[in-house]
Structures are given as structure tokens and as C-alpha cells.
N, C-alpha and C. Protein backbone atom coordinates (compact mmCIF):
# COMPACT_ATOMS: atom_id res chain seq x y z
N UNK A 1 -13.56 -9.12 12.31
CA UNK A 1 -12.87 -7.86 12.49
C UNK A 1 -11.37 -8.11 12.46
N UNK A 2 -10.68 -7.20 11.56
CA UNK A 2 -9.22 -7.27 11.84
C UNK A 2 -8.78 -6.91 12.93
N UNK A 3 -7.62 -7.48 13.48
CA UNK A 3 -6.82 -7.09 14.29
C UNK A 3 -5.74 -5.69 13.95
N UNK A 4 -5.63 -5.45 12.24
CA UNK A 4 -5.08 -4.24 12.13
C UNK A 4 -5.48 -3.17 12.07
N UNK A 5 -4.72 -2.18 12.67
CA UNK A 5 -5.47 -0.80 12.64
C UNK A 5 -4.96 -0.31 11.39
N UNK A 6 -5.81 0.27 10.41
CA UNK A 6 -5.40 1.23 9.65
C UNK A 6 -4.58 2.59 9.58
N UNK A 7 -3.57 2.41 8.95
CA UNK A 7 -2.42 3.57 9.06
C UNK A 7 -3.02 5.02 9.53
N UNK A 8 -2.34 5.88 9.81
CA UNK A 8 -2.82 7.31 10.33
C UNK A 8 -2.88 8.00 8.85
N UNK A 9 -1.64 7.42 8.53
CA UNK A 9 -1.11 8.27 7.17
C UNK A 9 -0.53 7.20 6.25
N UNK A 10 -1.05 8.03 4.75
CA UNK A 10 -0.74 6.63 3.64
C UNK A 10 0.94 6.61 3.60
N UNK A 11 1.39 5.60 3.23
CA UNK A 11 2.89 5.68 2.58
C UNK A 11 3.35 6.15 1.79
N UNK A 12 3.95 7.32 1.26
CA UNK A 12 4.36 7.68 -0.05
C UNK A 12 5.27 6.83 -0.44
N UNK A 13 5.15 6.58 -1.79
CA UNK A 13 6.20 5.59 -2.47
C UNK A 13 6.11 6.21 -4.14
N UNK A 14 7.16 5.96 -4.82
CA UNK A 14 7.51 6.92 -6.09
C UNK A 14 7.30 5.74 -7.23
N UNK A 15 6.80 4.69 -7.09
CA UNK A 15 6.57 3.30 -8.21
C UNK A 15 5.35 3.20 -8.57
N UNK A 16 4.70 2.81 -9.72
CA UNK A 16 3.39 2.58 -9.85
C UNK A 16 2.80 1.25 -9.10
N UNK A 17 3.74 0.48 -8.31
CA UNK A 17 3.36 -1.16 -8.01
C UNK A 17 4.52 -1.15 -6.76
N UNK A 18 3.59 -1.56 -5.95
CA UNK A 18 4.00 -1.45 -4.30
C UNK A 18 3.80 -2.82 -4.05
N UNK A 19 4.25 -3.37 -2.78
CA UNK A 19 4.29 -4.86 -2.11
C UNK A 19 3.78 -4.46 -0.85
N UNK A 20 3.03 -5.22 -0.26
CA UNK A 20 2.60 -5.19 0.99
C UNK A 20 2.67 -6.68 2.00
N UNK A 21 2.94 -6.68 3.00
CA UNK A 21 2.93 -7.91 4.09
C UNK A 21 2.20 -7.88 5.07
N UNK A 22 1.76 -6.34 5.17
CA UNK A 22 1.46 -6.27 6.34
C UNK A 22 2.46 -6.09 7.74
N UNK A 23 3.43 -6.60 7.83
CA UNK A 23 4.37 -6.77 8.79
C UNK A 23 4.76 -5.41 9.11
N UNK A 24 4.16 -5.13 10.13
CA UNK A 24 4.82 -3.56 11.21
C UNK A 24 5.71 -3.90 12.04
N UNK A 25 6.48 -4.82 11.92
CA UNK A 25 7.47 -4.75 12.94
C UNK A 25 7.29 -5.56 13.75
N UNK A 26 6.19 -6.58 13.81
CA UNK A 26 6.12 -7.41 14.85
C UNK A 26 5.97 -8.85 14.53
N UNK A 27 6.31 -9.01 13.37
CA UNK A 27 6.29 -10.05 12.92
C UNK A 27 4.79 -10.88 12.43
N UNK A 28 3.81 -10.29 12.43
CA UNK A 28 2.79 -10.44 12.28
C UNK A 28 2.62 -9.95 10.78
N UNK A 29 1.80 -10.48 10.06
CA UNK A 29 1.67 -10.18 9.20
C UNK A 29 0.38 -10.85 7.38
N UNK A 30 0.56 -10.46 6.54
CA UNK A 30 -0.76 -11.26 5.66
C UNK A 30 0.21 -11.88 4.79
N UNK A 31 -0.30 -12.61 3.59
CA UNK A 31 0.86 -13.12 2.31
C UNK A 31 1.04 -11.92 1.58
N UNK A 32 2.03 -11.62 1.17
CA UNK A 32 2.56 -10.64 0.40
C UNK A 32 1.97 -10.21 -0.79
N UNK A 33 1.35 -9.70 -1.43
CA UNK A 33 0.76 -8.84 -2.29
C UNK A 33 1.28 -7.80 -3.09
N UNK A 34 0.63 -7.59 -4.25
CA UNK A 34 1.55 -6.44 -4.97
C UNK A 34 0.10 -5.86 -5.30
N UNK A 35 -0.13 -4.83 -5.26
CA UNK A 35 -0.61 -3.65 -5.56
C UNK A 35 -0.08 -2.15 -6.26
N UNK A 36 -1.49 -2.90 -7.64
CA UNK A 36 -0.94 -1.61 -8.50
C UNK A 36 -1.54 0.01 -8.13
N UNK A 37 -1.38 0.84 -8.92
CA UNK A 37 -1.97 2.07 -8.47
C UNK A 37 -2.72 2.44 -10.19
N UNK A 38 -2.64 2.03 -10.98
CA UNK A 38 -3.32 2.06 -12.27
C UNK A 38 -3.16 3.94 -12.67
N UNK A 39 -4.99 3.92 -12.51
CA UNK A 39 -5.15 5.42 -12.97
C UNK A 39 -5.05 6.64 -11.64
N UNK A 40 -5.00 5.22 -10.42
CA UNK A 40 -5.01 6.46 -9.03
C UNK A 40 -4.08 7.01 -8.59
N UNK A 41 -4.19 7.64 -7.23
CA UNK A 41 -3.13 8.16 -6.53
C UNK A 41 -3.18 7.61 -5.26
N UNK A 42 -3.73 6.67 -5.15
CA UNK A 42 -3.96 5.86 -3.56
C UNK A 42 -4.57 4.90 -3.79
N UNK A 43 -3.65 4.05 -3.37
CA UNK A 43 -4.19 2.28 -3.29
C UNK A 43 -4.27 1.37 -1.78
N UNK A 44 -5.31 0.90 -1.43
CA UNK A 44 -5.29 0.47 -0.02
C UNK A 44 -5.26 -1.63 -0.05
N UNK A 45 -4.66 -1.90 0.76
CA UNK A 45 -4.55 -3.14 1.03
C UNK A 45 -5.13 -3.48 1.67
N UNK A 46 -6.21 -4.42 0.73
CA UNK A 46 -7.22 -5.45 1.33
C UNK A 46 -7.43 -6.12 2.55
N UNK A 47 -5.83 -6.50 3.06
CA UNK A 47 -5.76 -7.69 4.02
C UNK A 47 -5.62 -6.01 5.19
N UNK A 48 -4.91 -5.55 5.22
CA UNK A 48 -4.16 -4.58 6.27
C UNK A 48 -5.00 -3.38 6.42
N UNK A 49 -5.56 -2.71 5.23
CA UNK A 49 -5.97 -1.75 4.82
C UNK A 49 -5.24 -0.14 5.46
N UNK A 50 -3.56 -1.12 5.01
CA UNK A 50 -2.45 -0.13 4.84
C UNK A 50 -3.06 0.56 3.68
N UNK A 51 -2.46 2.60 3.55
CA UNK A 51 -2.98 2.71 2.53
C UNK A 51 -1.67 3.77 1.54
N UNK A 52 -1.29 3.47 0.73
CA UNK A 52 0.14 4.35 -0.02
C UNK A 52 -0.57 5.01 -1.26
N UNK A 53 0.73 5.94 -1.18
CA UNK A 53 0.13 7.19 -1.99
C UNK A 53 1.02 7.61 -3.02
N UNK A 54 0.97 7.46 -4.23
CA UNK A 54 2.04 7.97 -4.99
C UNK A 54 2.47 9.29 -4.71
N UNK A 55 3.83 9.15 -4.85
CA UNK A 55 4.51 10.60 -4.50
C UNK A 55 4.35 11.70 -5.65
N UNK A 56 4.18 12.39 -5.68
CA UNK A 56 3.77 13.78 -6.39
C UNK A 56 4.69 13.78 -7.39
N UNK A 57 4.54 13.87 -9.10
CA UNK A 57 5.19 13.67 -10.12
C UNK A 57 5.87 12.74 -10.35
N UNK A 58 5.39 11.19 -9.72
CA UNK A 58 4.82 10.41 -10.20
C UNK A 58 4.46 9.51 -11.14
N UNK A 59 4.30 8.63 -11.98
CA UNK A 59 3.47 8.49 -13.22
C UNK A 59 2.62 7.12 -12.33
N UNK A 60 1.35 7.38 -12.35
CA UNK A 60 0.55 6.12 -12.63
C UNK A 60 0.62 5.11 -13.39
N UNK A 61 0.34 4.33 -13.56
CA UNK A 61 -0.37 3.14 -14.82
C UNK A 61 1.04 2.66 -15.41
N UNK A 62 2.18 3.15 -14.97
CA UNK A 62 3.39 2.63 -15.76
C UNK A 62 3.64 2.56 -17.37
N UNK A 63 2.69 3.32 -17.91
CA UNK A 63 2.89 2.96 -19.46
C UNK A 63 2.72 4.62 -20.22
């Protein structure tokens, strides 16, 4: 079982490719990760199961 709790609410972020650490502020944290968002609108992190949300108009998939 993780020790992290899963966010209340996803992160909006306006990039197709986000970084994650995990690190809330307490110095705790996973190895850094990049997570794409491809064809979605919400991508969740494996280690944290932080979860971000592309911001509305947007582009997915970067291409």
C-alpha cells in the first residue's frame, strides 16, 4: 500500500507532457517521471497516483 493519498482534484496544466516527483512539500517523494497525455484528457501517475488534466483548449498528442 502506498503511503500517498491520491489528489482530491487533478492538476490542470496547458502542455501535452507533464513531470511528476511526487514531492508535496515534504520532501518525500518517487524518481521523476514524465507523463504524456497522448489522445486523453487525464493522465495519472503510477508511483503517486497524482492525477492532471489538460486545461480546456488544449491540444493533446502534441502533433
Amino acid at each position: 500500500m502506498s503511503d500517498h493519498a491520491p489528489a482530491s482534484e487533478p492538476i490542470i496544466v496547458a502542455t501535452a507532457t507533464v513531470a511528476c516527483d511526487g514531492d508535496s512539500g515534504q520532501g518525500l517523494g518517487h524518481p521523476r517521471i514524465f507523463l504524456s497525455f497522448g489522445h486523453e484528457t487525464t493522465v495519472v501517475c503510477p508511483y503517486c497516483s497524482r492525477a492532471y488534466r489538460l486545461a480546456e483548449g488544449a491540444k493533446a498528442g502534441g502533433h
